[in-house]
Protein backbone atom coordinates (compact mmCIF):
# COMPACT_ATOMS: atom_id res chain seq x y z
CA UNK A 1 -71.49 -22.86 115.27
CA UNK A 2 -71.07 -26.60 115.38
CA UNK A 3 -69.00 -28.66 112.46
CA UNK A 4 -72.55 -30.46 111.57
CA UNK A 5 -73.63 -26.92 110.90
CA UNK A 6 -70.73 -25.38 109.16
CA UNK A 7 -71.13 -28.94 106.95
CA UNK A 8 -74.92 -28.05 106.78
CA UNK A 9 -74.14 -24.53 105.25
CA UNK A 10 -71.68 -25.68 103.10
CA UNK A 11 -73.13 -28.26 101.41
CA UNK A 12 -76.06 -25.49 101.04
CA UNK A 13 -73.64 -23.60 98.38
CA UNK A 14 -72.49 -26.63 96.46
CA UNK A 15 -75.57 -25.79 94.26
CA UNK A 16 -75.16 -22.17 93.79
CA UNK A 17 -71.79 -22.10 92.14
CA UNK A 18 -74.18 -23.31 88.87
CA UNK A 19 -75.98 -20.35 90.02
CA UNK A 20 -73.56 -17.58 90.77
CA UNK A 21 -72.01 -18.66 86.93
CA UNK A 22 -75.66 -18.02 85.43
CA UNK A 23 -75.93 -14.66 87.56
CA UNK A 24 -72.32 -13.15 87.12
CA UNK A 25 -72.35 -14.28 83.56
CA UNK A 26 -75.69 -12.27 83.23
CA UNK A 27 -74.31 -9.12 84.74
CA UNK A 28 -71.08 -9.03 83.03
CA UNK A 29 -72.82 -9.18 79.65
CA UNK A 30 -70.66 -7.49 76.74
CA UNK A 31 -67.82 -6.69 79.23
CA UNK A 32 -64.61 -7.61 77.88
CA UNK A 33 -61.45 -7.18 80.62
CA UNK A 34 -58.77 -4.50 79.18
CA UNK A 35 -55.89 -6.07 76.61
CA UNK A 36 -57.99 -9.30 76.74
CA UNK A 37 -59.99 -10.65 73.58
CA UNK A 38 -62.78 -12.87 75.75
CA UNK A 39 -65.63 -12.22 77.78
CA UNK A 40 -65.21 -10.83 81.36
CA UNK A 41 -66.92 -13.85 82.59
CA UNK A 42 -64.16 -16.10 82.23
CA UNK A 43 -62.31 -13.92 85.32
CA UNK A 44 -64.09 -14.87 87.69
CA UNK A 45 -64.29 -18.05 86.58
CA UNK A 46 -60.60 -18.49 86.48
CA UNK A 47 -60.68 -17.42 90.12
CA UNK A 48 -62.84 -19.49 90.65
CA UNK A 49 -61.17 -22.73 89.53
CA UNK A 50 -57.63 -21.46 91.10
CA UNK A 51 -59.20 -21.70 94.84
CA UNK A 52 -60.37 -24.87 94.05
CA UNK A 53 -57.07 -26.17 92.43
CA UNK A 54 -55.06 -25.15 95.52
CA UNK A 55 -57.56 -24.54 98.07
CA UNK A 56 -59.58 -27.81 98.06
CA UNK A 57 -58.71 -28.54 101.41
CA UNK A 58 -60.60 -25.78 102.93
CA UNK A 59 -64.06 -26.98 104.29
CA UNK A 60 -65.68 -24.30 102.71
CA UNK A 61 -64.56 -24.32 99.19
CA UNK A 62 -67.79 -23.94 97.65
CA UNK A 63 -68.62 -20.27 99.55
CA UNK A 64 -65.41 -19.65 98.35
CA UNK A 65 -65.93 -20.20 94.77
CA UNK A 66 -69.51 -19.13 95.04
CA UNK A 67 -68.19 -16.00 95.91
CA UNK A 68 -64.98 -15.86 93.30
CA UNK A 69 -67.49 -16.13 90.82
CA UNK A 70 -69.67 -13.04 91.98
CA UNK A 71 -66.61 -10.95 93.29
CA UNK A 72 -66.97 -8.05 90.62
CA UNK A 73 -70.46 -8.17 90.20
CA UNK A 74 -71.27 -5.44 92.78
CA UNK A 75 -68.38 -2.98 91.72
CA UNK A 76 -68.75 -3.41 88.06
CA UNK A 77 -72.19 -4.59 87.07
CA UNK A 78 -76.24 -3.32 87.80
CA UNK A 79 -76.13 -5.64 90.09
CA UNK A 80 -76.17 -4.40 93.87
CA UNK A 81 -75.85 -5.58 97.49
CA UNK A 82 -79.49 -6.32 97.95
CA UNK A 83 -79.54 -8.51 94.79
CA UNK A 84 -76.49 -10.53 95.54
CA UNK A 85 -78.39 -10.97 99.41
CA UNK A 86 -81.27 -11.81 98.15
CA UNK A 87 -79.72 -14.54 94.98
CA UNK A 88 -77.13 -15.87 97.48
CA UNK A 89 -77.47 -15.22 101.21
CA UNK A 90 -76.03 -13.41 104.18
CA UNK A 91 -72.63 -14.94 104.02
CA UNK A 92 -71.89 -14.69 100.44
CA UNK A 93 -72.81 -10.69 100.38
CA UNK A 94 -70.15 -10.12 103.06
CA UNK A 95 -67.98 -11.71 101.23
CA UNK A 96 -68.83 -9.89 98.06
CA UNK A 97 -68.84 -6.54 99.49
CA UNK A 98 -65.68 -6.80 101.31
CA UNK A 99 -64.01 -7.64 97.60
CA UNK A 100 -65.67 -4.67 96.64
CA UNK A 101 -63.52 -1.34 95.99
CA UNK A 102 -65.29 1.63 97.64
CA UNK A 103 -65.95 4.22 94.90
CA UNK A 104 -62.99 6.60 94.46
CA UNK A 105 -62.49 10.17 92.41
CA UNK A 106 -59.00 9.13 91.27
CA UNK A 107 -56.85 5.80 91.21
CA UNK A 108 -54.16 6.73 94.18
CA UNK A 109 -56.98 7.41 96.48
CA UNK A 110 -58.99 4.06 95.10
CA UNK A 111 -55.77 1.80 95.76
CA UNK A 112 -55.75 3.35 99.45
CA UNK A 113 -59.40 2.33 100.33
CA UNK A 114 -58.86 -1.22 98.84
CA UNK A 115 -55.41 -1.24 100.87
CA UNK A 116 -57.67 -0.22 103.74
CA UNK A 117 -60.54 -2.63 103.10
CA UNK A 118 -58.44 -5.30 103.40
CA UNK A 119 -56.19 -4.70 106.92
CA UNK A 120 -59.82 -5.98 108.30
CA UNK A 121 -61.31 -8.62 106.18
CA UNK A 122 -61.77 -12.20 106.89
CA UNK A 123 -59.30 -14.66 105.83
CA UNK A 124 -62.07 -15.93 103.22
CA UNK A 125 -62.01 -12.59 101.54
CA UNK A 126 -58.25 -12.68 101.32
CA UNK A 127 -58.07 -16.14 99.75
CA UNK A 128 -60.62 -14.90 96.88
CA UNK A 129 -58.30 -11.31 96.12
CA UNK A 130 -55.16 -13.72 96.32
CA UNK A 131 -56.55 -15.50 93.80
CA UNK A 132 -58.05 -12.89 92.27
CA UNK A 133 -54.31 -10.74 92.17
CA UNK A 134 -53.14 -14.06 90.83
CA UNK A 135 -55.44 -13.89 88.01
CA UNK A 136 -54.89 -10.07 86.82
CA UNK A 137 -51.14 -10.72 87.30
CA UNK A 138 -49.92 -13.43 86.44
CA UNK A 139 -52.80 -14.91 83.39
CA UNK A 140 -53.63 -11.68 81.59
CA UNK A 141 -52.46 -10.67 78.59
CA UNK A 142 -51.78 -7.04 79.17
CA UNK A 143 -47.88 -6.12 78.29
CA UNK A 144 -46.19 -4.99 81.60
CA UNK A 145 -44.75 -1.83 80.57
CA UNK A 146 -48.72 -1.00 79.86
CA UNK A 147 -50.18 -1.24 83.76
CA UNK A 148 -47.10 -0.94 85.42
CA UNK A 149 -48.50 1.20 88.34
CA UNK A 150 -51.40 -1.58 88.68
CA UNK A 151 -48.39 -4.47 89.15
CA UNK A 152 -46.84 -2.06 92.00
CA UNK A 153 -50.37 -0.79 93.86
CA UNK A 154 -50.73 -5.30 93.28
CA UNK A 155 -47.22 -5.91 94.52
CA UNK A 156 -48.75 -3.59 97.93
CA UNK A 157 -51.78 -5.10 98.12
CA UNK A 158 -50.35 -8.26 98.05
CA UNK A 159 -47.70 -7.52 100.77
CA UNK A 160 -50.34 -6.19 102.97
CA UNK A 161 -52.49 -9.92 102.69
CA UNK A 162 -51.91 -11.81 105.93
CA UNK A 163 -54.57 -14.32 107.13
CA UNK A 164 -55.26 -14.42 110.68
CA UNK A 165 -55.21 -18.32 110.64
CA UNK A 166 -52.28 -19.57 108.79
CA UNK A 167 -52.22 -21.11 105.79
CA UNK A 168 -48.90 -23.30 103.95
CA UNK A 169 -50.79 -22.72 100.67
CA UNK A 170 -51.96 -19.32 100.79
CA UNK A 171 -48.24 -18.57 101.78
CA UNK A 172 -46.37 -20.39 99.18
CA UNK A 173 -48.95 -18.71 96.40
CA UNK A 174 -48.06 -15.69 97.96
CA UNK A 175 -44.27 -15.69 97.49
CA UNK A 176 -44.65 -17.18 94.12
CA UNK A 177 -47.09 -14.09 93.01
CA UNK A 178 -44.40 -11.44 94.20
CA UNK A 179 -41.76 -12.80 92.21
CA UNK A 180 -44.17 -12.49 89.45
CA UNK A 181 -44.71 -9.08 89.92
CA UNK A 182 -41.07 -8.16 90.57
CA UNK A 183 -40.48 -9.74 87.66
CA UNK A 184 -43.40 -8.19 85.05
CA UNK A 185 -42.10 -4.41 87.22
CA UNK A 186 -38.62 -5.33 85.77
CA UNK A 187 -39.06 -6.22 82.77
CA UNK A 188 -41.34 -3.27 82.06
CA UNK A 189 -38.81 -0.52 83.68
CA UNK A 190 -36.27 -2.32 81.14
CA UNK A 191 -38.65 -1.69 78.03
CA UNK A 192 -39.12 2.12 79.34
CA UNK A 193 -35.04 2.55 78.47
């Protein structure tokens, strides 16, 4: 694809992130996130707002956030692939689906298929679940010693997020999210004693 094309298709989702807030917002009615008081909505809108607070400089920011905003919407809402295709496109499906956990009986063998999901994605789905990690980490509310195998099967997901095209930022965010984790893991072992 050319750069007048990539700036074509971008400037294509610039209008949909008004869109994707209407949709999501829709399909997360009367969810509230665990330990949190507010509407699930304000998630992925938090995710949204983080990529473009440090991830402005990407040329496709507004897939990006397009895409924050809708990243649950297909693993926890009525909503399904064909809907998101049809409300958003091609490009922002993939990107939907591949933040999508595969349906799992029990939680060890869910945390291996999203470990798995992600050894192939495209860097644009691993700069959404960065953010997205950042998010459940390091903004909720939840006391540590509550979802302290979540903050380890994180701390391994987040190990396990490399982008194939490097990325200061993305790096930086990186290191400062595991010390976050190590952190919220230590501090809950301590409140176990």
């Amino acid at each position: 694809m050319t750069t007048d094309h990539n700036e074509e298709m971008e400037r294509k989702y610039e209008g949909k992130v008004s869109d994707a807030i209407i949709f999501s917002f829709n399909a997360h009615a009367g969810q509230y996130r665990k330990g949190e008081p507010y509407q699930y909505i304000i998630h992925p809108l938090r995710v949204s707002e983080f990529l473009l607070k440090n991830f402005s400089h990407k040329k496709n920011i507004e897939t990006l956030r397009v895409a924050a905003i809708l990243h649950d919407v297909i693993e926890d809402t009525w909503a399904d692939e064909n809907k998101v295709r049809t409300e958003f496109g091609d490009k922002i499906a993939t990107l939907v689906l591949e933040l999508t956990v595969p349906e799992q009986k029990d939680r060890k063998d869910k945390h291996i298929a999203h470990l798995h999901s992600f050894q192939n994605a495209s860097d644009d789905a691993k700069l959404i679940k960065l953010a997205d990690l950042f998010d459940n980490v390091a903004v909720s509310m939840r006391r540590a010693d509550q979802w302290i195998n979540y903050l380890q099967e994180s701390k391994e997901l987040l190990e396990s997020l490399t982008l194939k095209e490097k990325d200061s930022v993305f790096e930086k965010i990186k290191e400062e999210l595991a010390i976050i984790i190590d952190n919220k893991i230590k501090s809950a072992k301590e409140s176990e004693k």
